[in-house]
C-alpha atoms as a PDB file:
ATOM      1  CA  UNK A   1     -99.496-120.075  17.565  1.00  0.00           C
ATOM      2  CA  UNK A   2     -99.974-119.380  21.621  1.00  0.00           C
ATOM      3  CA  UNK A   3    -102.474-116.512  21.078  1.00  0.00           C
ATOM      4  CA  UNK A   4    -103.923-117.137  18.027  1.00  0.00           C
ATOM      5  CA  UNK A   5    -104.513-120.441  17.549  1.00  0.00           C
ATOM      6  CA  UNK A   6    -104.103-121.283  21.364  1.00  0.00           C
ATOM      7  CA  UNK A   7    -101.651-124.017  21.132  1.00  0.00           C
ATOM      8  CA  UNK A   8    -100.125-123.964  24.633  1.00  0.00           C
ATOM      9  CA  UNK A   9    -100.115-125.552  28.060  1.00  0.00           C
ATOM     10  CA  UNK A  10     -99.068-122.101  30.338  1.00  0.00           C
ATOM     11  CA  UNK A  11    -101.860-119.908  28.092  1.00  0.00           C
ATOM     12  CA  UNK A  12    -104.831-122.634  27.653  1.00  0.00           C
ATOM     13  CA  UNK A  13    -106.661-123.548  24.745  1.00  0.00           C
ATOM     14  CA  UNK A  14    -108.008-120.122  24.037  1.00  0.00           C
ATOM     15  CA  UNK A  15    -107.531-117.806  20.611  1.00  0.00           C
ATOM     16  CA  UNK A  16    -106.637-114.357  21.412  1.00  0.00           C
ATOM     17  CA  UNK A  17    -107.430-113.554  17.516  1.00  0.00           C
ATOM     18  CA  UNK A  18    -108.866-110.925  16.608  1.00  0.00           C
ATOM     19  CA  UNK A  19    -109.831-110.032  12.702  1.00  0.00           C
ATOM     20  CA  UNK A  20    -110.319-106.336  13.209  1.00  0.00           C
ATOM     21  CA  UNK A  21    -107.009-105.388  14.829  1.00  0.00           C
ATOM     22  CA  UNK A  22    -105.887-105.380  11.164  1.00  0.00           C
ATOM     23  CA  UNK A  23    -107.436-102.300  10.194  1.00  0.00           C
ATOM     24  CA  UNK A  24    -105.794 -99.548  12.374  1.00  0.00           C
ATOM     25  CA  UNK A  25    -108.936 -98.883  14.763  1.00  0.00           C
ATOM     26  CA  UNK A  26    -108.237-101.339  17.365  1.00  0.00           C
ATOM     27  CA  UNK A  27    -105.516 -99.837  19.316  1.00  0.00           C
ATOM     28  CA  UNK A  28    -105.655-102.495  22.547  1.00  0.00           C
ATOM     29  CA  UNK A  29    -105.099-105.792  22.504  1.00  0.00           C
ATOM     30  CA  UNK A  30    -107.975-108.331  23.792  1.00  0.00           C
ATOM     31  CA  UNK A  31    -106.278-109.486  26.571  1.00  0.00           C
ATOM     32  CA  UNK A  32    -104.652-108.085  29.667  1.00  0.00           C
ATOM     33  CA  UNK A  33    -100.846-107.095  30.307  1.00  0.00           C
ATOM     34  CA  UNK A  34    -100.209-110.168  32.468  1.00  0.00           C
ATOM     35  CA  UNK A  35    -101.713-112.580  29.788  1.00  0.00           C
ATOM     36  CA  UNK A  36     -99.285-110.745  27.565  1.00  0.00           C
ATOM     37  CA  UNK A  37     -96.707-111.623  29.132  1.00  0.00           C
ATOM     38  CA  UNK A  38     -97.643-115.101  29.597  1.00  0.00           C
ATOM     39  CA  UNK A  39     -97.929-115.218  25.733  1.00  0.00           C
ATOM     40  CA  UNK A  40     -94.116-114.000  25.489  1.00  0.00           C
ATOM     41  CA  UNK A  41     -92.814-116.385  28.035  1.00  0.00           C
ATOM     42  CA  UNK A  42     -94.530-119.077  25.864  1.00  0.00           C
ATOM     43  CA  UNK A  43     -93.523-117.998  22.655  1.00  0.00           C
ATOM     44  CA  UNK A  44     -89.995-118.079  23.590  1.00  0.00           C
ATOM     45  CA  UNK A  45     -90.220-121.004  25.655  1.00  0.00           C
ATOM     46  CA  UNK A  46     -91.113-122.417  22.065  1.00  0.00           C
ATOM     47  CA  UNK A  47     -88.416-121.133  20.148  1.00  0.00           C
ATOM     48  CA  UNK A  48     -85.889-121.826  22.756  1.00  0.00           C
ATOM     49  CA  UNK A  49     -86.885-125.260  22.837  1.00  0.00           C
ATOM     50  CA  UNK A  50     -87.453-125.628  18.799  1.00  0.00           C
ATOM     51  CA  UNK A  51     -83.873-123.928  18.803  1.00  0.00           C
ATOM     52  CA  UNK A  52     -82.565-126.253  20.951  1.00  0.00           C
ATOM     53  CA  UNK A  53     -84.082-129.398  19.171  1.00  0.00           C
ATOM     54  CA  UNK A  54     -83.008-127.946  16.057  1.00  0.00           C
ATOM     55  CA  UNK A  55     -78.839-127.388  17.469  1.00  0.00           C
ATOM     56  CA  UNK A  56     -79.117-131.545  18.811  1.00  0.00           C
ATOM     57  CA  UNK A  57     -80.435-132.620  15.618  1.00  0.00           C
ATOM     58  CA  UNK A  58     -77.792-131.179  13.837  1.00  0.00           C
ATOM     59  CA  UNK A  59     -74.832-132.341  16.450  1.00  0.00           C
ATOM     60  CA  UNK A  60     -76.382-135.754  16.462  1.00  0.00           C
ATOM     61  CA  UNK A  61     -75.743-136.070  12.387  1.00  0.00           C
ATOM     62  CA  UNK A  62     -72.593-133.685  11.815  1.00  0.00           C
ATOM     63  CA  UNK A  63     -71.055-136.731  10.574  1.00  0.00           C
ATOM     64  CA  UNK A  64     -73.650-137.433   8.076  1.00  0.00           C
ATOM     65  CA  UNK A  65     -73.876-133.897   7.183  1.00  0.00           C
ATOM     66  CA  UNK A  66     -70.116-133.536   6.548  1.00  0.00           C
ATOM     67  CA  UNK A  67     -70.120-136.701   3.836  1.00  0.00           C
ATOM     68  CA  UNK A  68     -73.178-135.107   2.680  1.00  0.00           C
ATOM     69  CA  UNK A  69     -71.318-131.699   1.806  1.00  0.00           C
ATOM     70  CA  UNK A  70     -68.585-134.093   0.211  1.00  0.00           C
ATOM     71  CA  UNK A  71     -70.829-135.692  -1.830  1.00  0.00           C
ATOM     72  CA  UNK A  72     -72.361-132.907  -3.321  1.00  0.00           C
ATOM     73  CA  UNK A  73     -69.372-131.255  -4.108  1.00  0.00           C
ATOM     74  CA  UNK A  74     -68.231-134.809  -6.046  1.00  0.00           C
ATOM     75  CA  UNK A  75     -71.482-135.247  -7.429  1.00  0.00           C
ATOM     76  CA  UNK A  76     -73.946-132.351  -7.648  1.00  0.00           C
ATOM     77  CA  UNK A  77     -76.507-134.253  -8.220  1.00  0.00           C
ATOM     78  CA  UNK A  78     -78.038-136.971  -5.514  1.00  0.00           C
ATOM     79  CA  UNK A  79     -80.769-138.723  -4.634  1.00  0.00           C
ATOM     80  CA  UNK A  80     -82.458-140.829  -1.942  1.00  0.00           C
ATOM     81  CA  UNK A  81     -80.422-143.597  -1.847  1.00  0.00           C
ATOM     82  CA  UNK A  82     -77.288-141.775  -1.892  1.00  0.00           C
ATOM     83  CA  UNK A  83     -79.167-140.061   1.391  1.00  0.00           C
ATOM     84  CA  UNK A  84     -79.974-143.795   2.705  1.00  0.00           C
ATOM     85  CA  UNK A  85     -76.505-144.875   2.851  1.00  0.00           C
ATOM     86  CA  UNK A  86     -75.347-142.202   4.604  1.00  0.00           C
ATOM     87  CA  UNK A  87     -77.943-141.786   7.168  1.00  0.00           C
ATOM     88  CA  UNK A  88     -79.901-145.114   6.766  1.00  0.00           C
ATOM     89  CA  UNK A  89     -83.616-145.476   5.761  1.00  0.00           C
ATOM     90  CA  UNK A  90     -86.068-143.415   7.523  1.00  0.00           C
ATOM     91  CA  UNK A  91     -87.864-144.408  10.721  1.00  0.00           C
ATOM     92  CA  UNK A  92     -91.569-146.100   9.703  1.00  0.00           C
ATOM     93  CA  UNK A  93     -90.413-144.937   5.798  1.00  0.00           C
ATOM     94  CA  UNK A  94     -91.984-147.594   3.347  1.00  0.00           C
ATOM     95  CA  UNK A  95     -90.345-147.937  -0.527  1.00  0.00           C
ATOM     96  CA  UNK A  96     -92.527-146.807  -3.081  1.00  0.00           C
ATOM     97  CA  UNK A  97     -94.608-149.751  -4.605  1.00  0.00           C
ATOM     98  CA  UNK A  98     -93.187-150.728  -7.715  1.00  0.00           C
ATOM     99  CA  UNK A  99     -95.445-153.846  -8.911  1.00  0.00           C
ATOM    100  CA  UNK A 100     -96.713-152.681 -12.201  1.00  0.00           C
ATOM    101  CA  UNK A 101     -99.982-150.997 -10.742  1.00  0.00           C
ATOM    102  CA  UNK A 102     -98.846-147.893 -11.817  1.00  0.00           C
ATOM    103  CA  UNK A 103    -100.647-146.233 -14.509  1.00  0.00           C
ATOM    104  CA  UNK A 104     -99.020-146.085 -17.510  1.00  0.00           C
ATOM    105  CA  UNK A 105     -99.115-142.985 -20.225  1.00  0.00           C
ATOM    106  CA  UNK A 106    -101.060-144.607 -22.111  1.00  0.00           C
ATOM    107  CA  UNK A 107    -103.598-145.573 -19.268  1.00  0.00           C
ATOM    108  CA  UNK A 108    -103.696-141.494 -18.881  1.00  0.00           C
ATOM    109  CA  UNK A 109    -105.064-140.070 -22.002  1.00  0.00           C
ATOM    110  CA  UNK A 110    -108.836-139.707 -22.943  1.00  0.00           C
ATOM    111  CA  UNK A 111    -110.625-142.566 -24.205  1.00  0.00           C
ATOM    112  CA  UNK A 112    -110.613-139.890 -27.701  1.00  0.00           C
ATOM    113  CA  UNK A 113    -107.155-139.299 -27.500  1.00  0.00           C
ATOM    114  CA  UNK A 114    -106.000-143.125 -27.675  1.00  0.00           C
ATOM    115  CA  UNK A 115    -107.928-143.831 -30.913  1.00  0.00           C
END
């Protein structure tokens, strides 16, 4: 992401890409020593912080995760309402519309098909 598709802060919005590195001919990279290093210090700066999000994310809902495990093991099978009442509807989450707009299976087929 930081040199390719220049998605960082430290490196700017610039793409180090290059499509002919692929083929064994370009040896060097297209950018100096010191903006490879910049590009590691970002790239782990990104993983250390997705690592760390990650770790509080799972602290945050060990609880949840724990009757989750339970529930599995008693049921095998679940589904999202069994998720809702242990960790509550999703943030901005709307229930699927169920007023009869649907199409049906017969609604589906080809006008040829129906006859």
């Amino acid at each position: 992401m930081v040199s390719y598709l220049g998605m960082s802060k430290s490196v700017g919005n610039i793409s180090f890409y290059d499509s002919t590195e692929s083929n064994g001919f370009n040896i060097g990279k297209p950018y100096s020593e010191k903006t490879a290093e910049l590009i590691d210090k970002e790239a782990k700066r990104l993983i250390d912080e997705s690592y760390d999000t990650a770790k509080k994310i799972l602290k945050d809902h060990m609880e949840g995760f724990t009757k989750l495990a339970e529930l599995l093991l008693e049921k095998e099978v679940i589904f999202s309402e069994d998720l809702e009442v242990i960790f509550g509807k999703r943030a901005g989450s709307q229930p699927p519309s169920r007023t009869g707009d649907e199409p049906s299976s017969a609604n589906l087929l080809p006008e040829a098909d129906k006859e």
